[in-house]
C-alpha atoms as a PDB file:
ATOM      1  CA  UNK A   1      -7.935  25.521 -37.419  1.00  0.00           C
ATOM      2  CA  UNK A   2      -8.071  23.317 -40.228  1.00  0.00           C
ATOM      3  CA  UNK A   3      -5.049  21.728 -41.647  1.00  0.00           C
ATOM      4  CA  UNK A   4      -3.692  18.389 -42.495  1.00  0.00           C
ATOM      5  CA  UNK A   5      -0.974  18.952 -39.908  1.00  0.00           C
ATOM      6  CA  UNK A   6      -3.533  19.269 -37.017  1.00  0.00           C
ATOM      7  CA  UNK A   7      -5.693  16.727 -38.233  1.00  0.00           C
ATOM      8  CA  UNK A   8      -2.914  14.224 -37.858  1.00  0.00           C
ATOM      9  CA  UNK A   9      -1.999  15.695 -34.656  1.00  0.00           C
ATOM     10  CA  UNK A  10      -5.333  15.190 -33.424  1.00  0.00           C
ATOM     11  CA  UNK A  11      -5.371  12.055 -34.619  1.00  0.00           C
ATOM     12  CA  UNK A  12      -1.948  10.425 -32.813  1.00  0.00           C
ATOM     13  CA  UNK A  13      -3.410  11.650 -29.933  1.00  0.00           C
ATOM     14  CA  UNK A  14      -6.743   9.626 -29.571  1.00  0.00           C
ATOM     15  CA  UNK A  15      -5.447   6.392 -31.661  1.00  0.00           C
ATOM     16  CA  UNK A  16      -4.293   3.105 -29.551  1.00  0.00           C
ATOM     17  CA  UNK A  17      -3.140   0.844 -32.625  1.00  0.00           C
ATOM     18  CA  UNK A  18      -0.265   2.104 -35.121  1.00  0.00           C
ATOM     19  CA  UNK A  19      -1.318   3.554 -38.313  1.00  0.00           C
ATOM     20  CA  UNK A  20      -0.482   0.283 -40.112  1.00  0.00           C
ATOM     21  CA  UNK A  21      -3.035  -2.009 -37.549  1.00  0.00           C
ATOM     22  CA  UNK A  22      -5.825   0.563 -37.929  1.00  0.00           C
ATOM     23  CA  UNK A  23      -5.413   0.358 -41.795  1.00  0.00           C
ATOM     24  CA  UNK A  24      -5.558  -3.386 -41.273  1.00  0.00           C
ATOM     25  CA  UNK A  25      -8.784  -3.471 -39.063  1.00  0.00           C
ATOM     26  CA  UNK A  26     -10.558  -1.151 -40.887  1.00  0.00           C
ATOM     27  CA  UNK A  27     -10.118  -2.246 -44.564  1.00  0.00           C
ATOM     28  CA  UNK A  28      -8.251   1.050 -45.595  1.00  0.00           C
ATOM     29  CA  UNK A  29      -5.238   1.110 -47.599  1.00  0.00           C
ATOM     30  CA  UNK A  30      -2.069   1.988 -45.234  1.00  0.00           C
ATOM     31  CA  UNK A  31       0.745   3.007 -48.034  1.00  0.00           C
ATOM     32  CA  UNK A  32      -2.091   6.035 -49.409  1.00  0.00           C
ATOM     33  CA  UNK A  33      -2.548   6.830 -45.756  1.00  0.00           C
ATOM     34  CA  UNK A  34       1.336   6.741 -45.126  1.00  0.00           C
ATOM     35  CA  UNK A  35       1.548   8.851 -48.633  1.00  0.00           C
ATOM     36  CA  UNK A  36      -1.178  11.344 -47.264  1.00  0.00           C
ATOM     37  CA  UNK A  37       0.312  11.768 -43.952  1.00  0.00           C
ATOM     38  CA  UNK A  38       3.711  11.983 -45.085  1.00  0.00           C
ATOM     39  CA  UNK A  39       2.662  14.747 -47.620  1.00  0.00           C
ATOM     40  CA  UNK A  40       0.762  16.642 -44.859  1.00  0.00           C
ATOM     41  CA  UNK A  41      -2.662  15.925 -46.557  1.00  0.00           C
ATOM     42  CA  UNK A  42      -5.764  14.789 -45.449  1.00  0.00           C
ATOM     43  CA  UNK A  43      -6.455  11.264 -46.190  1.00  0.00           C
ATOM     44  CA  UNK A  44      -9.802  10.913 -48.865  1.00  0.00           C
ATOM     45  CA  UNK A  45     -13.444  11.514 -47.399  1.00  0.00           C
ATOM     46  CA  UNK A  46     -14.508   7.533 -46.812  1.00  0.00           C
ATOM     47  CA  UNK A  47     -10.510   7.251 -45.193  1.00  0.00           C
ATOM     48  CA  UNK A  48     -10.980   9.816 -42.709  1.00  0.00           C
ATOM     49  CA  UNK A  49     -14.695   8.587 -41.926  1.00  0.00           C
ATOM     50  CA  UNK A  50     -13.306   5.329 -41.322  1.00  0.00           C
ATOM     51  CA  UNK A  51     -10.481   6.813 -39.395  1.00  0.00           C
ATOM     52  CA  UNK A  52     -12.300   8.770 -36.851  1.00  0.00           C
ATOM     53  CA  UNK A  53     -14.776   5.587 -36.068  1.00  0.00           C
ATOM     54  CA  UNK A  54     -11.347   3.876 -35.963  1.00  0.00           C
ATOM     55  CA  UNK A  55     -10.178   6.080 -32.711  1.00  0.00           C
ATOM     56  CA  UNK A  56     -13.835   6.431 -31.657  1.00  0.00           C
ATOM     57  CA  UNK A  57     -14.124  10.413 -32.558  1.00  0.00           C
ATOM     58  CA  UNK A  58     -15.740  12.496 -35.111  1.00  0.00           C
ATOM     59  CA  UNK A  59     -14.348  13.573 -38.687  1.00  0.00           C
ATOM     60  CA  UNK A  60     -15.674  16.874 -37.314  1.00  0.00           C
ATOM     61  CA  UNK A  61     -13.556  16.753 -34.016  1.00  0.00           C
ATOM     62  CA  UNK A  62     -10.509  15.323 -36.308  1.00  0.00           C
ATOM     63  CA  UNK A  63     -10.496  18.219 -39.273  1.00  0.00           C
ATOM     64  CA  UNK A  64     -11.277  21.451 -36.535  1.00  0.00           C
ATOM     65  CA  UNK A  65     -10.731  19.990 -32.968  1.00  0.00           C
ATOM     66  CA  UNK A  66     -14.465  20.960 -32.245  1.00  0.00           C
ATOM     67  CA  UNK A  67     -16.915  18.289 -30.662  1.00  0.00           C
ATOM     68  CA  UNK A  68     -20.494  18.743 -32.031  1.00  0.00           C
ATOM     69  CA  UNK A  69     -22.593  17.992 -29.041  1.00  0.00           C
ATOM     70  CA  UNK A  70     -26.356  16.795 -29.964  1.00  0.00           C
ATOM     71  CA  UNK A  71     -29.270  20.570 -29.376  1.00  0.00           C
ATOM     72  CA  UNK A  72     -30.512  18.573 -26.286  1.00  0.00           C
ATOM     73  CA  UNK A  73     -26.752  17.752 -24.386  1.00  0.00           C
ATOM     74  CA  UNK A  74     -25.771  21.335 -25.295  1.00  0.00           C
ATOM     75  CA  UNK A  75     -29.001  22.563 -23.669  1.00  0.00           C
ATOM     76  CA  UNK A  76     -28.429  20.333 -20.186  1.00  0.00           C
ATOM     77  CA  UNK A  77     -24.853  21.208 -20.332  1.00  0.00           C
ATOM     78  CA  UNK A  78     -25.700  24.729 -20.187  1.00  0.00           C
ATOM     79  CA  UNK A  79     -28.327  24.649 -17.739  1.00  0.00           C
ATOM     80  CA  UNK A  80     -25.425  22.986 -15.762  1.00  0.00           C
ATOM     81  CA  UNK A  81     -22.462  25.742 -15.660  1.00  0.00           C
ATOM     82  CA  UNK A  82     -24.240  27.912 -12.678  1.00  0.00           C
ATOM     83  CA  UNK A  83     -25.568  24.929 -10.528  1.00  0.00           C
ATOM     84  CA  UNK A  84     -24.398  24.081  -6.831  1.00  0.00           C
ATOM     85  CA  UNK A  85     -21.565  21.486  -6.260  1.00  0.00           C
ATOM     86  CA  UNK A  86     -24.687  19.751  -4.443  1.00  0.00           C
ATOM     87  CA  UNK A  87     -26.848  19.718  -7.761  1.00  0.00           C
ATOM     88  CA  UNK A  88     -23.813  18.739  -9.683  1.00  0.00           C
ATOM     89  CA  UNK A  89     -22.859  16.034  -7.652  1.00  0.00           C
ATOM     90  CA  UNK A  90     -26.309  14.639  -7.839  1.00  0.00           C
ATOM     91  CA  UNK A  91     -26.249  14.520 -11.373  1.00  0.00           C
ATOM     92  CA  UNK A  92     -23.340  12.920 -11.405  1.00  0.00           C
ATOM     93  CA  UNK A  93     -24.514  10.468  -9.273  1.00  0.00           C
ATOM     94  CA  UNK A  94     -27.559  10.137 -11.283  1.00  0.00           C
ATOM     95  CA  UNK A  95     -25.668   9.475 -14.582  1.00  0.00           C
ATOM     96  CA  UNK A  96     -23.346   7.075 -12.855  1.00  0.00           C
ATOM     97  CA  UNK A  97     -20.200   9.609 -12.309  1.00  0.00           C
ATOM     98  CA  UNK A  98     -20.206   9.335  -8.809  1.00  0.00           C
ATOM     99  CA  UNK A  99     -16.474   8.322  -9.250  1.00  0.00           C
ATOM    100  CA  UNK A 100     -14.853  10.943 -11.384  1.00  0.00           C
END
């Protein structure tokens, strides 16, 4: 779903820094953001690009909670669902996963 409220959600979930430190590291003006957020709006186009590099997620991810995954990981990723635990665990070995 799409809606400031959610968006913001999203976004207290994956952020480290307050609002006011990421505003300050990332050159965007923290009393519109406070204004947006306190309005339930979504901040301007450039502020919510900035934001989501700011948390280290997508705008995409941060307006619908959807992750757009690149043809060629949604492809492996697939191929992956039906595979032994064997297979799987040597592709996570392979990638360096071996941990998880």
């Amino acid at each position: 779903m799409i809606s400031p409220y959610m968006f913001w959600k999203r976004f207290d979930e994956l952020k480290n820094d307050t609002l006011k430190e990421i505003c300050r590291k990332n050159n965007i003006r923290y009393d519109r953001l406070l204004h947006n957020r306190s309005d339930c709006r979504f901040p301007k186009a450039e502020d919510l690009l900035l934001l989501a590099e700011a948390v280290g997620s997508s705008a995409e991810y941060l307006l619908t909670g959807k992750y757009s995954y690149p043809e060629r990981v949604k492809r492996i990723a697939d191929a992956l669902v039906n595979v032994s635990e064997e297979k799987l665990s040597s592709v996570e070995s392979l990638i360096g996963l071996e941990e998880i």
